[in-house]
Protein backbone atom coordinates (compact mmCIF):
# COMPACT_ATOMS: atom_id res chain seq x y z
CA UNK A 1 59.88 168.44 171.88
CA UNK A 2 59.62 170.43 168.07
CA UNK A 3 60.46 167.51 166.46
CA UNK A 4 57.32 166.10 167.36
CA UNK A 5 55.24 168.76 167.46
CA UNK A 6 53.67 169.91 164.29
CA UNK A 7 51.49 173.44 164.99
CA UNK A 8 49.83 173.60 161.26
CA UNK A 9 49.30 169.86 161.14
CA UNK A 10 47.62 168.43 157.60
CA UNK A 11 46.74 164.69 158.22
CA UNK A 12 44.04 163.69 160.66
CA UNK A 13 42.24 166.87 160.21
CA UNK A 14 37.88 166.48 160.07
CA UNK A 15 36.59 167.08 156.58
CA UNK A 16 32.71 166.49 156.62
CA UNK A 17 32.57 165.49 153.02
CA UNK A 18 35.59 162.81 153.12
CA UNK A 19 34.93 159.19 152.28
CA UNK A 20 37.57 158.05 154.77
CA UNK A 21 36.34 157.28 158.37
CA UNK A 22 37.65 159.97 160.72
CA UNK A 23 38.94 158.68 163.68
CA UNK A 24 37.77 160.41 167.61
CA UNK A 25 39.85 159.18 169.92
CA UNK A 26 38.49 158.64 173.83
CA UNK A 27 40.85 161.64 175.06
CA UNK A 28 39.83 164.10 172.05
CA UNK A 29 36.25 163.81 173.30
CA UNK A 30 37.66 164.79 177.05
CA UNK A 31 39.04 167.31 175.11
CA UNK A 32 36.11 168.66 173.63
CA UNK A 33 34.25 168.35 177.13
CA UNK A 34 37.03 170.39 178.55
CA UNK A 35 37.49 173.19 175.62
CA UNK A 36 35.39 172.71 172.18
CA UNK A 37 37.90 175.40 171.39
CA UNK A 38 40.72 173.69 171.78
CA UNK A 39 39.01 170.69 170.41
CA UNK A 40 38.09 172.51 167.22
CA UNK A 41 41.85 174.05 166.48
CA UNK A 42 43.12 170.72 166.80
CA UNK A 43 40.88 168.21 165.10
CA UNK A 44 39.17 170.50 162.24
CA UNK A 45 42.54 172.99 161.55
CA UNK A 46 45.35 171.22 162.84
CA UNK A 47 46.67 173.28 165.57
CA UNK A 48 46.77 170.98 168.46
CA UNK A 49 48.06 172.08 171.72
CA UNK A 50 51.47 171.49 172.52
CA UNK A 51 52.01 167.51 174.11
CA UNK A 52 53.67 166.98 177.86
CA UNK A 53 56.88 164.75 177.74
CA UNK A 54 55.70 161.17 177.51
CA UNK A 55 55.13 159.43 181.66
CA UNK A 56 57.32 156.30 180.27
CA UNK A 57 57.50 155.50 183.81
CA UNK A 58 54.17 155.31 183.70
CA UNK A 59 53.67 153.40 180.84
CA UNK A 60 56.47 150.50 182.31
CA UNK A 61 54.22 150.17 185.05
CA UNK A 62 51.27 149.67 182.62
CA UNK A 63 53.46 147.20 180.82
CA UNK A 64 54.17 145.12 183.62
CA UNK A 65 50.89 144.55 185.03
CA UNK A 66 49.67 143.60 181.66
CA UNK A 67 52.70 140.71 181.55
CA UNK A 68 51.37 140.34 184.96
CA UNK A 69 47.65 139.92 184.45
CA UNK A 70 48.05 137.72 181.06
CA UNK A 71 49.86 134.68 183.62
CA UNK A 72 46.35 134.76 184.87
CA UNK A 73 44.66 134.99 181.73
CA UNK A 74 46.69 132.23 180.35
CA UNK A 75 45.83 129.99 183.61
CA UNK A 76 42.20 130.98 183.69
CA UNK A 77 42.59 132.38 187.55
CA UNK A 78 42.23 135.06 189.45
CA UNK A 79 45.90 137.50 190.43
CA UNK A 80 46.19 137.55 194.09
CA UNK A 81 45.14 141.57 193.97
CA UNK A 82 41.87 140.61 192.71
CA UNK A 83 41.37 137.66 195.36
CA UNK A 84 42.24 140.06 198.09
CA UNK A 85 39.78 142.69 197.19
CA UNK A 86 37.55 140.04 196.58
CA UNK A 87 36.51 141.05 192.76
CA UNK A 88 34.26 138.09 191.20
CA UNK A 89 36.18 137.78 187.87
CA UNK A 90 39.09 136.75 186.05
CA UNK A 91 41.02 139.12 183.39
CA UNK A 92 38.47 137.98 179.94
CA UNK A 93 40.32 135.46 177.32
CA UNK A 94 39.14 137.37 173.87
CA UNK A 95 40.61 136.46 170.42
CA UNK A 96 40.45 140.67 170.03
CA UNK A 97 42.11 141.37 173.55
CA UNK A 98 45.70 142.63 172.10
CA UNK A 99 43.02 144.77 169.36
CA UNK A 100 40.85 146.62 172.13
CA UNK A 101 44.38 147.52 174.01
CA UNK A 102 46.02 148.80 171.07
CA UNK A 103 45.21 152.69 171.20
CA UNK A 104 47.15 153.87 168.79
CA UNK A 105 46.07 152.05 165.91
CA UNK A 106 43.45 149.82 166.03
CA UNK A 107 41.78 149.81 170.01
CA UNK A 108 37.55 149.08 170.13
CA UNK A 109 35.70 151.40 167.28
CA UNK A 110 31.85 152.45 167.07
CA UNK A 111 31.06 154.04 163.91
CA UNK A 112 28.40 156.83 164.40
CA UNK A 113 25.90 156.29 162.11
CA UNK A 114 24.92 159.39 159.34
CA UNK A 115 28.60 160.45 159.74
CA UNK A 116 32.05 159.91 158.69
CA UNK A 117 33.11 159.28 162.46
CA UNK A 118 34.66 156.23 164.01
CA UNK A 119 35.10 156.81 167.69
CA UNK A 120 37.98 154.87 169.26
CA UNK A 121 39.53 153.40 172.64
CA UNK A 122 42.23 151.65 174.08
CA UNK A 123 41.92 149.91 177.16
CA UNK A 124 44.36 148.65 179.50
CA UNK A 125 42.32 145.61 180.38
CA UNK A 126 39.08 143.50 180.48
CA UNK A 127 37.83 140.93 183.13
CA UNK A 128 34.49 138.89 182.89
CA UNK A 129 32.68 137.39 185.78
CA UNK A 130 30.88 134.09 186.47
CA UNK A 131 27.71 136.15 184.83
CA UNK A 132 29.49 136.49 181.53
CA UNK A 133 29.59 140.45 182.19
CA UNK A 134 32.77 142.15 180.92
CA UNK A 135 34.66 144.82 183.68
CA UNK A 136 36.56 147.62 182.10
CA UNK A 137 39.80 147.86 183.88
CA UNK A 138 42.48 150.67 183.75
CA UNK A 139 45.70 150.71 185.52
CA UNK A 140 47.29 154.15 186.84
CA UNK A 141 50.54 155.16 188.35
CA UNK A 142 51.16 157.61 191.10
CA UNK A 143 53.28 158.59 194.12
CA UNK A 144 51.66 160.47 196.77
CA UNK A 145 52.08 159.86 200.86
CA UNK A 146 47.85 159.80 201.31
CA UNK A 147 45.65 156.90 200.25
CA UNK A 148 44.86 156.82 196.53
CA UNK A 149 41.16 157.39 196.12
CA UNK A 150 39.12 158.84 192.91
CA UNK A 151 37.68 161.35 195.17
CA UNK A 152 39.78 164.59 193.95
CA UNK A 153 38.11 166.86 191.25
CA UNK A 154 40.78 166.44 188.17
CA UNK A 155 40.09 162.89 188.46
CA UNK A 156 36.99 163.07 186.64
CA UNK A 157 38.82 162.70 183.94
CA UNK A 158 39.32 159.21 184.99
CA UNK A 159 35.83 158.45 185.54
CA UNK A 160 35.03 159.96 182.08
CA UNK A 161 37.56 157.34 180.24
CA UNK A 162 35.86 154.51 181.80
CA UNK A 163 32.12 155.26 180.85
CA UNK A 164 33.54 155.99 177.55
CA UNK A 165 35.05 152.36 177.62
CA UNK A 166 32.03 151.00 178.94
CA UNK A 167 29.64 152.43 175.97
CA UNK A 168 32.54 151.41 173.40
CA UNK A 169 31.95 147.89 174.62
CA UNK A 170 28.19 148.28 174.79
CA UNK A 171 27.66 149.44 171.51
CA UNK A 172 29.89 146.42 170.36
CA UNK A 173 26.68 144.11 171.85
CA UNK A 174 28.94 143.12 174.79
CA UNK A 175 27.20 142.23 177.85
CA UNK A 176 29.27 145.34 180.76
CA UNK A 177 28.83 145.80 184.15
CA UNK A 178 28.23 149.03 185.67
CA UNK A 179 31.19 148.65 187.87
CA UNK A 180 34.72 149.00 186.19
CA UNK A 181 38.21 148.93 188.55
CA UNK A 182 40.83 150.79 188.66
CA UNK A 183 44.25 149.25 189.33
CA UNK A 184 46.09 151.69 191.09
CA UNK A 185 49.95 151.71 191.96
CA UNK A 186 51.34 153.83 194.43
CA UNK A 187 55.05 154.59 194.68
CA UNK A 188 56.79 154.33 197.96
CA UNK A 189 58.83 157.03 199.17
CA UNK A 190 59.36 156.13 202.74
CA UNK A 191 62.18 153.78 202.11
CA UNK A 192 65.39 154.40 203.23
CA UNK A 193 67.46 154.05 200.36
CA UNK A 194 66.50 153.55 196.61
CA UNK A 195 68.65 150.44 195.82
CA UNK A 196 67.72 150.73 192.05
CA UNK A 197 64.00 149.56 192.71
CA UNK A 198 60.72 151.37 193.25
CA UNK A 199 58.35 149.36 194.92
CA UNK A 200 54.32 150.08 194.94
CA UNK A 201 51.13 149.87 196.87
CA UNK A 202 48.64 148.66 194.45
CA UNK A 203 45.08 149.02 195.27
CA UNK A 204 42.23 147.57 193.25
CA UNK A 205 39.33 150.59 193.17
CA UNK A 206 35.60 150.05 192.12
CA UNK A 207 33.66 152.47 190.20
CA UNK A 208 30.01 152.20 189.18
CA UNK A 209 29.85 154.39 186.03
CA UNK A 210 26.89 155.97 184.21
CA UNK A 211 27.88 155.80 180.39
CA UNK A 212 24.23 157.82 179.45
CA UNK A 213 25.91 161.14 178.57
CA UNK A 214 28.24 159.36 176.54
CA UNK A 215 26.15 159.31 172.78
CA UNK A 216 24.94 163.28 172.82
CA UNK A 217 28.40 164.01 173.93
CA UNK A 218 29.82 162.60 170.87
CA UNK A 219 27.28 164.07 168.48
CA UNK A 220 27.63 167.35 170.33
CA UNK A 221 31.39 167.50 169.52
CA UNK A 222 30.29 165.99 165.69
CA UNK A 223 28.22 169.11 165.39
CA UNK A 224 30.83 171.32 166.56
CA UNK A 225 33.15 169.98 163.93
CA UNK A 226 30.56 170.30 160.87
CA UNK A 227 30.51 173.98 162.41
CA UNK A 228 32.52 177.24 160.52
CA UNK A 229 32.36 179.19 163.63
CA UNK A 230 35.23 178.54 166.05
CA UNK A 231 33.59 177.60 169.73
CA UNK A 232 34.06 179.38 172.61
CA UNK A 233 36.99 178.23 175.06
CA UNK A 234 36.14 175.81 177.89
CA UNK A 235 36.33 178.06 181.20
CA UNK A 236 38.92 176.18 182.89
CA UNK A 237 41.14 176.07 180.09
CA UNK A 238 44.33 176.66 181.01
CA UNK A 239 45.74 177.19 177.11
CA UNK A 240 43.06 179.32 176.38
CA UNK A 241 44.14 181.46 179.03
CA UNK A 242 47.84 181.45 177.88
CA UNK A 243 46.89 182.43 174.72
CA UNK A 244 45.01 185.30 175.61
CA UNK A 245 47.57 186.63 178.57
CA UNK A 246 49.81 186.75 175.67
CA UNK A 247 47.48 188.94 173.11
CA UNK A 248 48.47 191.89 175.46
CA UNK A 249 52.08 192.22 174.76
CA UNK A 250 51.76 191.10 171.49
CA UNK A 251 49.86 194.25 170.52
């Protein structure tokens, strides 16, 4: 992965006093939730941690369900998944749609006011109901044997994302529901042979968010870049903890 990792990176670095926006990205404020250490290295002096190989099997699956979802969208109906588990909505027919999905480069932006800072997200999908309320909706990829829930502890994460989402489209005077979904696929492993095709569960999950941490959070991670004292690491943080393992031999 060295060719595209870049430890003393220059570009997209947080100057204070720059007349270009600066753009925070949904999973950089995770980030700073998780380890304003971490946080600081990478978005004020360009040391970022190290990425994971890309999940492109993930991202096929995210692929396909959009093709999927857009028949719909076209049609004005609702996909089967969404009859079955009964949700009141059909996926939203926006002139900005392919904009608010595009994370790298474009995605839905809030500019925080009295700073340089644009904060950004992509999302995988919308749906409106007969109310005119817009649901956030994110699709995820798994295998596992048990029932996909969002009751395990790393998968606040998850919840995070979407009350990030949800205040994104607030702030953008968009009328959102409290409850976003989830679009979970589950690989099958009990088949008996693979015959070149993986087929999935796929489970349509509520969840009620609560995007009222959401604003300080941001400003809180604003302040810590304006900062010239480098934060303490997050406690869980499993770099952090690298990093210092490491100090001893290195002496």
């Amino acid at each position: 992965m060295s060719q595209y990792y870049n430890p003393n990176r220059i570009r997209n670095r947080y100057d204070s006093n720059s007349t270009e926006l600066f753009r925070l990205g949904r999973s950089k404020i995770d980030l700073f939730i998780n380890c304003p250490r971490c946080f600081y290295l990478d978005r004020k002096l360009g040391v970022a941690q190290p990425p994971g190989y890309p999940f492109s099997l993930n991202s096929a699956v995210d692929k396909l369900l959009k093709k999927e979802f857009d028949i719909h969208r076209a049609k004005g109906t609702k996909h089967p998944l969404m009859e079955h588990y009964k949700v009141d909505a059909i996926p939203l027919v926006h002139e900005k749609i392919e904009e608010w999905r595009d994370s790298l480069r474009r995605g839905i932006t809030v500019p925080i006011d009295s700073t340089n800072v644009i904060v950004t997200g992509g999302v995988d999908d919308v749906w409106v109901n007969p109310q005119g309320e817009f649901h956030i909706v994110d699709y995820k990829a798994t295998s596992k044997e048990e029932e996909v829930t969002l009751d395990a502890d790393w998968q606040i994460g998850y919840k995070r994302q979407m009350e990030i989402y949800q205040w994104l489209f607030r702030k953008n005077e968009f009328k959102v529901s409290t409850t976003g979904y989830f679009v979970y696929c589950n690989g099958n492993t009990d088949k008996e042979a693979f015959d070149g095709k993986l087929d999935f569960h796929i489970k349509i999950i509520p969840y009620i968010g609560n995007d009222s941490w959401v604003e300080k959070t941001i400003r809180d991670a604003i302040d810590c870049l304006k900062s010239n004292i480098l934060p303490e690491s997050g406690s869980d943080c499993d770099y952090c903890k690298y990093r210092q393992a490491v100090k001893a031999y290195e002496k």
